[in-house]
C-alpha atoms as a PDB file:
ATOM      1  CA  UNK A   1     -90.575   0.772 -62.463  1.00  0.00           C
ATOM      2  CA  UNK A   2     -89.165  -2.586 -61.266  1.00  0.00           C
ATOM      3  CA  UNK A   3     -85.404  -3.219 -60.728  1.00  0.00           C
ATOM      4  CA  UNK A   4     -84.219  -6.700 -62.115  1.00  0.00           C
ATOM      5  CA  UNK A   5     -81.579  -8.580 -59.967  1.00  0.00           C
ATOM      6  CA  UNK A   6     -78.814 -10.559 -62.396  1.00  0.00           C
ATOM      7  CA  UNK A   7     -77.190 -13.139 -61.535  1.00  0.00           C
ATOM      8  CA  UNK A   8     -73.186 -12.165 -62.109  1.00  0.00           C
ATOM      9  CA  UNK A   9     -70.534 -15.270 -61.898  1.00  0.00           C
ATOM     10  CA  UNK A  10     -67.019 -13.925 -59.665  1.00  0.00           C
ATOM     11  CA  UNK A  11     -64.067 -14.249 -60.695  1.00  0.00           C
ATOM     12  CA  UNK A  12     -60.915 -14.780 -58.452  1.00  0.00           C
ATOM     13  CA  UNK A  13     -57.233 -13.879 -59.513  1.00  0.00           C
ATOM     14  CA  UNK A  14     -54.465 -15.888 -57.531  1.00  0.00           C
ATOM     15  CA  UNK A  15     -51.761 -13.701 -56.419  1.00  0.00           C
ATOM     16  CA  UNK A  16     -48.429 -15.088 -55.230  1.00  0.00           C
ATOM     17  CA  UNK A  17     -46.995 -13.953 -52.390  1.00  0.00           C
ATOM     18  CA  UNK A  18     -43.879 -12.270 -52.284  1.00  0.00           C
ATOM     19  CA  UNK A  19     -41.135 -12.465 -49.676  1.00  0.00           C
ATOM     20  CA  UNK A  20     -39.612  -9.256 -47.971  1.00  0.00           C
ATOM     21  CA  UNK A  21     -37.187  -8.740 -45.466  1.00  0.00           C
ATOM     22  CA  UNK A  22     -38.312  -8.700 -41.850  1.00  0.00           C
ATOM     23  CA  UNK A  23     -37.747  -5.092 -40.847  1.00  0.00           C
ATOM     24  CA  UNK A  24     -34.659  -4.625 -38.861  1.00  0.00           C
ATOM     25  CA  UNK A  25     -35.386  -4.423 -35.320  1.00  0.00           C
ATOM     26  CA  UNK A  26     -34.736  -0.967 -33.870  1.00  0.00           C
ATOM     27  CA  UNK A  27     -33.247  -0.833 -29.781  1.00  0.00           C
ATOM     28  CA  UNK A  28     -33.551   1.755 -27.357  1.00  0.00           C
ATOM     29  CA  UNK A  29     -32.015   1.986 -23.928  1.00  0.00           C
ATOM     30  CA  UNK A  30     -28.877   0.504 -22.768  1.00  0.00           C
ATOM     31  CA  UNK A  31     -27.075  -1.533 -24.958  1.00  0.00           C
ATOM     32  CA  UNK A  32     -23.967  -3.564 -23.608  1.00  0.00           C
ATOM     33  CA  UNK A  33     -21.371  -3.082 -26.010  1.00  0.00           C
ATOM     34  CA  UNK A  34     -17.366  -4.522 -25.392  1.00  0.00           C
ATOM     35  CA  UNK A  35     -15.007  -1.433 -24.622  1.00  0.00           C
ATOM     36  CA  UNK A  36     -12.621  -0.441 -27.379  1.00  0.00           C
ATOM     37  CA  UNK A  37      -9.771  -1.835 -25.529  1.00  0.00           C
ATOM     38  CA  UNK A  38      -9.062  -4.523 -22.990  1.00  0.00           C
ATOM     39  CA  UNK A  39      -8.499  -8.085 -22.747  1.00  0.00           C
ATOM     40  CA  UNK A  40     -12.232  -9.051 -24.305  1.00  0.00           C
ATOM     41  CA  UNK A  41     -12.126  -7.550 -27.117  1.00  0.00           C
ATOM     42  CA  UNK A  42      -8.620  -8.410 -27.863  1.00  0.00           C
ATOM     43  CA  UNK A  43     -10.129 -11.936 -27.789  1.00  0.00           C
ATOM     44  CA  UNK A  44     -12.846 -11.316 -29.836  1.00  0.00           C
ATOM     45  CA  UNK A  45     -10.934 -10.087 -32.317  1.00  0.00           C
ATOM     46  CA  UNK A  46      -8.636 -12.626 -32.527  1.00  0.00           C
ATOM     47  CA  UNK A  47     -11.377 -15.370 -32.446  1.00  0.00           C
ATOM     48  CA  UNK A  48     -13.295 -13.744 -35.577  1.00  0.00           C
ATOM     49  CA  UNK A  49      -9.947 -13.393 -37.563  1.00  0.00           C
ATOM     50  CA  UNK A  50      -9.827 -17.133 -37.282  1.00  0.00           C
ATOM     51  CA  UNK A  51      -8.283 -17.935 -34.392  1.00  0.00           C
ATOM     52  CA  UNK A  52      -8.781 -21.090 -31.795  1.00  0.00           C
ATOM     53  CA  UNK A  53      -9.648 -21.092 -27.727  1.00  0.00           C
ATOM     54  CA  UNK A  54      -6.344 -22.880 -27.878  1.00  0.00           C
ATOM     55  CA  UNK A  55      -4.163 -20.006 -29.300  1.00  0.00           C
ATOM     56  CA  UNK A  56      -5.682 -17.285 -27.422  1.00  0.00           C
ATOM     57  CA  UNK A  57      -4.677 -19.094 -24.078  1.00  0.00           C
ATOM     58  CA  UNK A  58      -1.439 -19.830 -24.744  1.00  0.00           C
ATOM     59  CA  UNK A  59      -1.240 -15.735 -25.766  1.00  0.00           C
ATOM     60  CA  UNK A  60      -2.976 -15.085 -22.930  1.00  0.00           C
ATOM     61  CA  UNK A  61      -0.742 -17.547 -20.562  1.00  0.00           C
ATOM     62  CA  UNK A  62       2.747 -15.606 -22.249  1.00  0.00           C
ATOM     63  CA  UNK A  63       0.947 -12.202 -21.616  1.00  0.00           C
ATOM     64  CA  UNK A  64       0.399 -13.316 -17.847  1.00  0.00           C
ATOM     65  CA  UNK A  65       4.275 -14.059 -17.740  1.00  0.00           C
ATOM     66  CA  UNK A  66       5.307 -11.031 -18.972  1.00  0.00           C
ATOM     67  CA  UNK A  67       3.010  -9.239 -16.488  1.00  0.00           C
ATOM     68  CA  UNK A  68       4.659 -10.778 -13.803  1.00  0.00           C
ATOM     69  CA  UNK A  69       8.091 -10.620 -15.084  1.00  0.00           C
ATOM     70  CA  UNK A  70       7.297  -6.593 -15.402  1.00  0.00           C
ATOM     71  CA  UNK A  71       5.987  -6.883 -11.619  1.00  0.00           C
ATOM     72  CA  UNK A  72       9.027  -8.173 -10.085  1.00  0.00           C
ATOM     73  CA  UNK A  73      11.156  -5.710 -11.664  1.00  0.00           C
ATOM     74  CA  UNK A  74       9.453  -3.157 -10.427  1.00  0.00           C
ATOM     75  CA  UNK A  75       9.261  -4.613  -7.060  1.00  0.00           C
ATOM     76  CA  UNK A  76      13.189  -4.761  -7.298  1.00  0.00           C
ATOM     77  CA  UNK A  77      13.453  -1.773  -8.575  1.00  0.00           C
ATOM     78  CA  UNK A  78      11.279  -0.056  -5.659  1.00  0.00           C
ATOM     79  CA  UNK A  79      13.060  -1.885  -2.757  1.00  0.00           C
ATOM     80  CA  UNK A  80      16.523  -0.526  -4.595  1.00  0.00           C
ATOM     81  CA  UNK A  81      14.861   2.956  -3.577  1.00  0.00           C
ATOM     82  CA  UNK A  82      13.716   2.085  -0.508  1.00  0.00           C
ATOM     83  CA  UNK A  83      17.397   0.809   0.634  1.00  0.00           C
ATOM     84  CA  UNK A  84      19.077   3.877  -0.815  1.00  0.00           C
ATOM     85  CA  UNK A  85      16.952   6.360   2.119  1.00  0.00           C
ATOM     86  CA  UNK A  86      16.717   3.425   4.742  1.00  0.00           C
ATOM     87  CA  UNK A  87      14.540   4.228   8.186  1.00  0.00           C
ATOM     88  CA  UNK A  88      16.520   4.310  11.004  1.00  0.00           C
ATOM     89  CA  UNK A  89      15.583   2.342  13.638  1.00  0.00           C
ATOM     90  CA  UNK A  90      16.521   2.516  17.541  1.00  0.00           C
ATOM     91  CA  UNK A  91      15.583   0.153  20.349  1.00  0.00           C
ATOM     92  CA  UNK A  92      13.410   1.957  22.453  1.00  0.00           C
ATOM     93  CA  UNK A  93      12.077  -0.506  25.188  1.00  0.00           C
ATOM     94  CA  UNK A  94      13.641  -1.892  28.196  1.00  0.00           C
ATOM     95  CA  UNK A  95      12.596  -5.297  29.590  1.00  0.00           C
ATOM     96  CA  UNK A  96      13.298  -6.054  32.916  1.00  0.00           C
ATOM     97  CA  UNK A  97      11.729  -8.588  35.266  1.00  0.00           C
ATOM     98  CA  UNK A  98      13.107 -11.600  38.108  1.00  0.00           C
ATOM     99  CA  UNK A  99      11.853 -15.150  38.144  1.00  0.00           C
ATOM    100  CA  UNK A 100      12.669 -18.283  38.768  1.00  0.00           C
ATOM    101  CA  UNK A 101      15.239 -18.357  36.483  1.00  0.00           C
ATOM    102  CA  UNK A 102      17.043 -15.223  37.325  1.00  0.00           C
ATOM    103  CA  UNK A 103      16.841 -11.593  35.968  1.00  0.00           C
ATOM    104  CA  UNK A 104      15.675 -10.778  32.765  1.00  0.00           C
ATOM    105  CA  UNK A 105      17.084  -7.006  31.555  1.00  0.00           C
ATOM    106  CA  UNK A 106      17.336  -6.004  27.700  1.00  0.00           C
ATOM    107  CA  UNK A 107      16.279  -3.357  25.467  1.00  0.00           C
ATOM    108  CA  UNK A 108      14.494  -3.976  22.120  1.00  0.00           C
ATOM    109  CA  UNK A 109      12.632  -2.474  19.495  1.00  0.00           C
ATOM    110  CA  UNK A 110       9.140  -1.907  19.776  1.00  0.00           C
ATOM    111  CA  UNK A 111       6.401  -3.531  17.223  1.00  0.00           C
ATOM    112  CA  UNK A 112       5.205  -0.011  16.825  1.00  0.00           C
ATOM    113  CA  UNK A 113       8.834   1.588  16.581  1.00  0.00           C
ATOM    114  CA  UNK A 114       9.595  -0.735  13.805  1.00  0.00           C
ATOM    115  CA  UNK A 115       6.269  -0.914  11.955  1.00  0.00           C
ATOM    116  CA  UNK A 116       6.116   3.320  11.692  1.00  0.00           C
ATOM    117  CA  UNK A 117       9.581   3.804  10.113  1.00  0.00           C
ATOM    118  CA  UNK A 118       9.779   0.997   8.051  1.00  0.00           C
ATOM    119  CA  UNK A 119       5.605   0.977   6.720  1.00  0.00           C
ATOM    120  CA  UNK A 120       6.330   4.931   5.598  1.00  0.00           C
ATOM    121  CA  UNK A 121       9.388   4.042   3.706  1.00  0.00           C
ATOM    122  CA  UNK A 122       7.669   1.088   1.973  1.00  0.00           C
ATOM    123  CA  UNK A 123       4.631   3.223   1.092  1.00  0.00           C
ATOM    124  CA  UNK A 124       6.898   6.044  -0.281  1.00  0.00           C
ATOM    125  CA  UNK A 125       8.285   3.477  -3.415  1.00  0.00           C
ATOM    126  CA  UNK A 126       4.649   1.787  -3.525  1.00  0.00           C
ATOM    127  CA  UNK A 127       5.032  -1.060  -1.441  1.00  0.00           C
ATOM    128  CA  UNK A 128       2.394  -2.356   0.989  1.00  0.00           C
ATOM    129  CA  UNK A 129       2.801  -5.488   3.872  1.00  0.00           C
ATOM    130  CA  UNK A 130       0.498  -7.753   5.847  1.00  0.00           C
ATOM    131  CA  UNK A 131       1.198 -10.012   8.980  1.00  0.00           C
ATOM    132  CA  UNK A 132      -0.720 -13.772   8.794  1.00  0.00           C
ATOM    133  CA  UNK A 133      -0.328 -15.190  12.311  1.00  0.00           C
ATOM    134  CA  UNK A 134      -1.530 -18.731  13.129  1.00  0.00           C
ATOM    135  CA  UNK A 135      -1.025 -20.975  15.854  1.00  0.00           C
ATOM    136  CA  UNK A 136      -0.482 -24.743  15.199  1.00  0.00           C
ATOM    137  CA  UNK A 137       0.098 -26.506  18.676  1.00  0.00           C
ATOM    138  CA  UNK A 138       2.138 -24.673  20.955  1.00  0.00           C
ATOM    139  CA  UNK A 139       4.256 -23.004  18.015  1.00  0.00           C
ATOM    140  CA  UNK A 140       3.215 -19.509  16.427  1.00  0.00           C
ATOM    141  CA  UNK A 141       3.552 -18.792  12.498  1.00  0.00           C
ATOM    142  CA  UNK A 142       3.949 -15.278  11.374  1.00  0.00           C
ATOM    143  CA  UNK A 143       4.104 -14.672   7.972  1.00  0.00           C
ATOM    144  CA  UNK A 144       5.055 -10.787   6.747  1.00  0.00           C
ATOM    145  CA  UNK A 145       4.443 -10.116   3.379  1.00  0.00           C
ATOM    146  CA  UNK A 146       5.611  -7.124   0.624  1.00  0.00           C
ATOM    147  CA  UNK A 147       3.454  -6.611  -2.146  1.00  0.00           C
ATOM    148  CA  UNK A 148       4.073  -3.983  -5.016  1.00  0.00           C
ATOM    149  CA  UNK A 149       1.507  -1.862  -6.397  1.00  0.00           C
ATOM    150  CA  UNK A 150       1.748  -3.559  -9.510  1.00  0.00           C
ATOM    151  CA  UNK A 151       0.691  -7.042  -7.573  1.00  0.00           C
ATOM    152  CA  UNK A 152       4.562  -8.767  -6.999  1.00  0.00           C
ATOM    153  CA  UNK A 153       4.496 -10.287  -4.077  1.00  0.00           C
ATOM    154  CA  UNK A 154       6.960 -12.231  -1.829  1.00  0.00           C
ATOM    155  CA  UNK A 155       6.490 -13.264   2.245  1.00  0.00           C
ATOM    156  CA  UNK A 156       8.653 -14.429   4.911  1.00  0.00           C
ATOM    157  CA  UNK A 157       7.655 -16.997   7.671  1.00  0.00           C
ATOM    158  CA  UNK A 158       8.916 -17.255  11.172  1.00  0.00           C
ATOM    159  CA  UNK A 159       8.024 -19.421  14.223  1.00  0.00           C
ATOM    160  CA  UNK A 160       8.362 -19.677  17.970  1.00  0.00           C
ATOM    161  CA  UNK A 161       7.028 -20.929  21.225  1.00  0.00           C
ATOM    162  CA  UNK A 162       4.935 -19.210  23.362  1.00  0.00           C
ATOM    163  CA  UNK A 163       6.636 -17.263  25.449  1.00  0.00           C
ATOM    164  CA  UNK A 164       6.035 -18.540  29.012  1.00  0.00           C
ATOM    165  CA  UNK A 165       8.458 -15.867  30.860  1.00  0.00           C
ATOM    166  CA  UNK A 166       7.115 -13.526  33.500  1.00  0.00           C
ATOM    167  CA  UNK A 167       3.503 -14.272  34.745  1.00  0.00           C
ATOM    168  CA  UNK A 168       1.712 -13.826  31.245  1.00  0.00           C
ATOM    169  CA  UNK A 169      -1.542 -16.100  30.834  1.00  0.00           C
ATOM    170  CA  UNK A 170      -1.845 -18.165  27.661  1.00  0.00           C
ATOM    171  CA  UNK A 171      -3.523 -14.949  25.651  1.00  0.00           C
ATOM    172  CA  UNK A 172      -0.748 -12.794  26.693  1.00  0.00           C
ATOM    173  CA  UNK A 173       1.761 -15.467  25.644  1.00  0.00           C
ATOM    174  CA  UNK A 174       0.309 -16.061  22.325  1.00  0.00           C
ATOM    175  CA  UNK A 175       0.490 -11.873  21.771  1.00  0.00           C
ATOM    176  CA  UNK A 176       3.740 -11.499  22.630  1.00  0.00           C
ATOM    177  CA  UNK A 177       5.049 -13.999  20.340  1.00  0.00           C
ATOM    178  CA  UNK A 178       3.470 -12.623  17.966  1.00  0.00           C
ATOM    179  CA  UNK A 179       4.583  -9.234  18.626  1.00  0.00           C
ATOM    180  CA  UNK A 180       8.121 -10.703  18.559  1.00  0.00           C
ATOM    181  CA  UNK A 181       7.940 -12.673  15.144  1.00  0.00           C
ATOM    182  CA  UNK A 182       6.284  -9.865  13.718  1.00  0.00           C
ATOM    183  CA  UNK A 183       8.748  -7.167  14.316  1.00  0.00           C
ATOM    184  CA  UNK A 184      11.469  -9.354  13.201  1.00  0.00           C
ATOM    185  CA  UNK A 185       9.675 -10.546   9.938  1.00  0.00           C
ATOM    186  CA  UNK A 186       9.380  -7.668   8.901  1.00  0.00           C
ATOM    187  CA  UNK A 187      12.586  -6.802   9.786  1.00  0.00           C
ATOM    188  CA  UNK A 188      14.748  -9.710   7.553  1.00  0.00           C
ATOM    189  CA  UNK A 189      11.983  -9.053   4.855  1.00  0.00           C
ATOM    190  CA  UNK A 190      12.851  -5.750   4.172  1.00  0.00           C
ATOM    191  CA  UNK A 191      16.579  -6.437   5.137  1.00  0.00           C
ATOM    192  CA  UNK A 192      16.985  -4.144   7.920  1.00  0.00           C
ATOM    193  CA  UNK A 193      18.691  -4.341  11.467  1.00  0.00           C
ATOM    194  CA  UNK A 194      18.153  -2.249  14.803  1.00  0.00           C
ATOM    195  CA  UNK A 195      20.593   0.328  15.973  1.00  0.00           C
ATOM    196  CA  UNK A 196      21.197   1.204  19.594  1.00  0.00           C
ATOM    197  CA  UNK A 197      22.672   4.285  19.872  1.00  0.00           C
ATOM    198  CA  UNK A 198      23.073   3.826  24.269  1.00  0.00           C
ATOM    199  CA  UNK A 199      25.073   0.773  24.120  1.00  0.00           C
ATOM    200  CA  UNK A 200      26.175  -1.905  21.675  1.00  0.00           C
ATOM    201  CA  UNK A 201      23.817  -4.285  20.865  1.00  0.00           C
ATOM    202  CA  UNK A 202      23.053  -6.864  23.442  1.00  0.00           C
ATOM    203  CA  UNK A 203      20.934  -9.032  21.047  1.00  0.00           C
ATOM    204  CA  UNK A 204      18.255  -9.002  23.677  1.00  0.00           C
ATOM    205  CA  UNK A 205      19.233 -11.876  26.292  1.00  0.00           C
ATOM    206  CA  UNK A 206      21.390  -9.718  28.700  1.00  0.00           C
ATOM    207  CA  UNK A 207      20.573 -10.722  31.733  1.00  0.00           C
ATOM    208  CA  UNK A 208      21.676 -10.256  35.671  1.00  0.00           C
ATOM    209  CA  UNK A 209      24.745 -12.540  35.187  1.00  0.00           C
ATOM    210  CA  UNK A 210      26.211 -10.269  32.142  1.00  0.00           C
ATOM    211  CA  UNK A 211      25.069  -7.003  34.433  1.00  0.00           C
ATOM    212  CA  UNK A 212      26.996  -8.346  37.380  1.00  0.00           C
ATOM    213  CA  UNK A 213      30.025  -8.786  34.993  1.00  0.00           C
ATOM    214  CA  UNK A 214      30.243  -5.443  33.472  1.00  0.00           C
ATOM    215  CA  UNK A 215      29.957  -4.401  37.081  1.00  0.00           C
ATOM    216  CA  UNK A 216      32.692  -5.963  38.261  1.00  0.00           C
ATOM    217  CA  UNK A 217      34.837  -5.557  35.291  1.00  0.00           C
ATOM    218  CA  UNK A 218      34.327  -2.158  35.862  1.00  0.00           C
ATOM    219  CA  UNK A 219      35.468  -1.967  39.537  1.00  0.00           C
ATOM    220  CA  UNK A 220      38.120  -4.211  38.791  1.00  0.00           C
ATOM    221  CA  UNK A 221      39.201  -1.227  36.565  1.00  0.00           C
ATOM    222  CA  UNK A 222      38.685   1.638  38.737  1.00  0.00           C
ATOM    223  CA  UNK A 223      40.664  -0.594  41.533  1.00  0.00           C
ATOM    224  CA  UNK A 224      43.701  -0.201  38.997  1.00  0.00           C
ATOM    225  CA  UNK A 225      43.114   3.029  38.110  1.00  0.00           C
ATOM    226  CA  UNK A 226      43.172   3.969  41.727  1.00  0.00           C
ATOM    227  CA  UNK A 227      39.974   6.180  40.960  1.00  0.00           C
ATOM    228  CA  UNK A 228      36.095   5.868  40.016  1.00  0.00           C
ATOM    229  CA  UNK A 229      35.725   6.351  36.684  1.00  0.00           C
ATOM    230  CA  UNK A 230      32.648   8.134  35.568  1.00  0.00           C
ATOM    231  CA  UNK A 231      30.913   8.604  32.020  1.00  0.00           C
ATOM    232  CA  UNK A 232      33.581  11.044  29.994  1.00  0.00           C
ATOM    233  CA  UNK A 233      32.132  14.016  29.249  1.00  0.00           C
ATOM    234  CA  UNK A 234      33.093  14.117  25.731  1.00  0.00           C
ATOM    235  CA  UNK A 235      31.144  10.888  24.913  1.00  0.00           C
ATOM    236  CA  UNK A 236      27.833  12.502  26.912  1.00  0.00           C
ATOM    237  CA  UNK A 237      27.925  15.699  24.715  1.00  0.00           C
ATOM    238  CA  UNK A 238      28.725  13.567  21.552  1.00  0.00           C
ATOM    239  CA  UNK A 239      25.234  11.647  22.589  1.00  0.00           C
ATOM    240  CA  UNK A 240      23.202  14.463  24.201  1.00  0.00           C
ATOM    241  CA  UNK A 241      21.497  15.248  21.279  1.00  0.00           C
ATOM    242  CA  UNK A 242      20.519  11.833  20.498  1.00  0.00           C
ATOM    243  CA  UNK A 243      19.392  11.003  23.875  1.00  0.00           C
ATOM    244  CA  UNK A 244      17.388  14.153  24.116  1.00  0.00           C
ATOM    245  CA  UNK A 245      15.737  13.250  20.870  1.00  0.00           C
ATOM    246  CA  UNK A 246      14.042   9.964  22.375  1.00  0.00           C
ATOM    247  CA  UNK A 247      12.891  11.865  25.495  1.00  0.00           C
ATOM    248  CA  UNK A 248      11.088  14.483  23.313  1.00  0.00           C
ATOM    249  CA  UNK A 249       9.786  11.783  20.944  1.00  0.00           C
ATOM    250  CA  UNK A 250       8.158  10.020  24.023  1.00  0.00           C
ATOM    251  CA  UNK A 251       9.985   6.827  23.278  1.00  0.00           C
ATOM    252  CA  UNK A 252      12.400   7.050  26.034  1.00  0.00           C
ATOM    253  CA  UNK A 253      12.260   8.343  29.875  1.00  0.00           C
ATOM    254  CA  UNK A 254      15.306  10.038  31.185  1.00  0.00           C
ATOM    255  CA  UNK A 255      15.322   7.388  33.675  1.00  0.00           C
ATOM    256  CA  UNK A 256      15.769   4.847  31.147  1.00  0.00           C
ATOM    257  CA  UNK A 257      18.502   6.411  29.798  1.00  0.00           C
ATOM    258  CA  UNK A 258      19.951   6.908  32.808  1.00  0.00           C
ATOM    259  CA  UNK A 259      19.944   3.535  33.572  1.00  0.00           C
ATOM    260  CA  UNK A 260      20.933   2.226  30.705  1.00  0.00           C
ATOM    261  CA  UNK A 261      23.830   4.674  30.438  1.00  0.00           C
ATOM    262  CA  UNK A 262      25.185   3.906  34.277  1.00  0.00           C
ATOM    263  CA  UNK A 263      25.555   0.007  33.049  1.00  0.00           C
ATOM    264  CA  UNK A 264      28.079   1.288  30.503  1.00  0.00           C
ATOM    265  CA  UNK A 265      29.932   3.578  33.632  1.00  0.00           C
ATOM    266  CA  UNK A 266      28.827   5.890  36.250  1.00  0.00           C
ATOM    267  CA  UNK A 267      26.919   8.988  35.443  1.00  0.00           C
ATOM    268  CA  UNK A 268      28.171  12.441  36.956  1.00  0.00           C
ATOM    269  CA  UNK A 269      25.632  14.458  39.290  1.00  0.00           C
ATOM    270  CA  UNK A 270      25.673  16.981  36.984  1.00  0.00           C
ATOM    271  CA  UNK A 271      24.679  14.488  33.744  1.00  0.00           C
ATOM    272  CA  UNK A 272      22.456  13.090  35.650  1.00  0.00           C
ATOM    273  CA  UNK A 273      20.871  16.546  36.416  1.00  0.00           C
ATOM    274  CA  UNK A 274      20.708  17.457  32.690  1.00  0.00           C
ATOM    275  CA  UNK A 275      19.338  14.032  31.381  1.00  0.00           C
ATOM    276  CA  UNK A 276      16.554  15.013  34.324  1.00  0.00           C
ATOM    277  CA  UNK A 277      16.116  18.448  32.805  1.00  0.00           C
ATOM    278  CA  UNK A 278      14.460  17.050  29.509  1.00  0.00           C
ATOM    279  CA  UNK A 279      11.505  15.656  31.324  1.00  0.00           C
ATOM    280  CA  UNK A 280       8.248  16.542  30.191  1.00  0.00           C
ATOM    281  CA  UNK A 281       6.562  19.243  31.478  1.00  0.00           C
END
């Protein structure tokens, strides 16, 4: 048996193609996606409802207005608190020194005195400060500003010379006026003054002349009077307590008091004995 090969003619069918959608393309991991609320998608949405670049940042320049209107009155509103409870602040250092110029003796409120009563307070109502010093010749800048949590602002600049008294060098002039134009930045910033409970205030520039005239002034008196007038004892026991205080607190030395006191009028033996008593052990 033989097998016979034909010959068959092919036949081909054109098909057309048809067009289908690309499949949508599936992600996995991390996608970024714009939080539900906050000033981006705010935008968004009010560029796909039609809106222009222009529009949204004039909105945007009216919302930053109103921020900072909303700012400042809480910044007012948080120094009204801070001024209802003010910090009480004493001068606690005496300065005394001789040169060329004569004698030097004050008393003054320390940097650090100042800075710890009044930096609580301002924290307590939200308020923070800074100090920017810089020196431009032979004058130093200080600048103190207040800023409110909710990012008002406002600053205070003051300037001075070096200060060239006693034997600083030029590092030691440059810190101490620093020191000085910080404290009192600060100080008019937040609208506050020192209080001396020893004497009345002497504004810092009593010197050996005024010294030698409350002397005299007071032997001049005591001449009249026939008799030495000491400190009255009611006036020591109305400001034991106080004196005490700034012994205990480490801010004062009974002999600073003491001295301090005696420029005012002469101590008794026995005050001086119980200012003595409140030494440290």
């Amino acid at each position: 048996m033989s097998a016979v090969l034909q010959d068959t003619p092919l036949t081909l069918e054109m098909i057309e193609p048809v067009n289908h959608p690309a499949p949508a393309v599936q992600r996995t991991g991390n996608v970024a996606t714009l939080p539900a609320q906050g000033p981006m998608s705010h935008a968004l949405a009010f560029l796909q409802a039609g809106g222009t670049i222009d529009q949204m940042r004039d909105i945007l320049a009216l919302q930053r207005e109103f921020e900072a209107g909303e700012a400042k009155k809480a910044y007012v509103a948080a120094m009204a608190r801070f001024k209802k409870n003010p910090p009480k602040i004493l001068k606690d250092k005496r300065v005394y020194f001789q040169s060329e110029k004569g004698t030097t003796d004050y008393w003054h409120a320390t940097l650090g005195n100042v800075a710890e009563a009044v930096i609580e307070g301002l924290a307590q109502v939200g308020i923070s400060h800074s100090w920017t010093p810089e020196r431009k010749g032979d004058r130093i800048h200080v600048t103190c500003t207040l800023t409110h949590e909710q990012g008002h602002s406002e600053s205070i600049t003051l300037d001075g010379p070096l200060d060239s008294t006693g034997l600083k060098n030029n590092i030691q002039q440059m810190a101490s006026t620093t020191t000085y134009l910080s404290r009192y930045t600060l100080l008019m910033i937040t609208g506050l003054a020192v209080k001396d409970e020893l004497m009345p205030d002497d504004d810092g520039f009593a010197g050996a002349q005024a010294a030698e005239e409350q002397a005299l002034a007071r032997k001049q008196q005591q001449h009249i009077q026939g008799a030495t007038a000491t400190y009255t004892q009611a006036d020591f026991s109305a400001n034991c307590a106080t004196w005490r205080s700034h012994v205990e607190a480490g801010r004062l030395t009974p002999a600073q008091i003491i001295a301090k006191v005696q420029t005012k009028a002469p101590l008794t033996d026995a005050q001086i004995k119980t200012i003595n008593s409140w030494k440290k052990a």
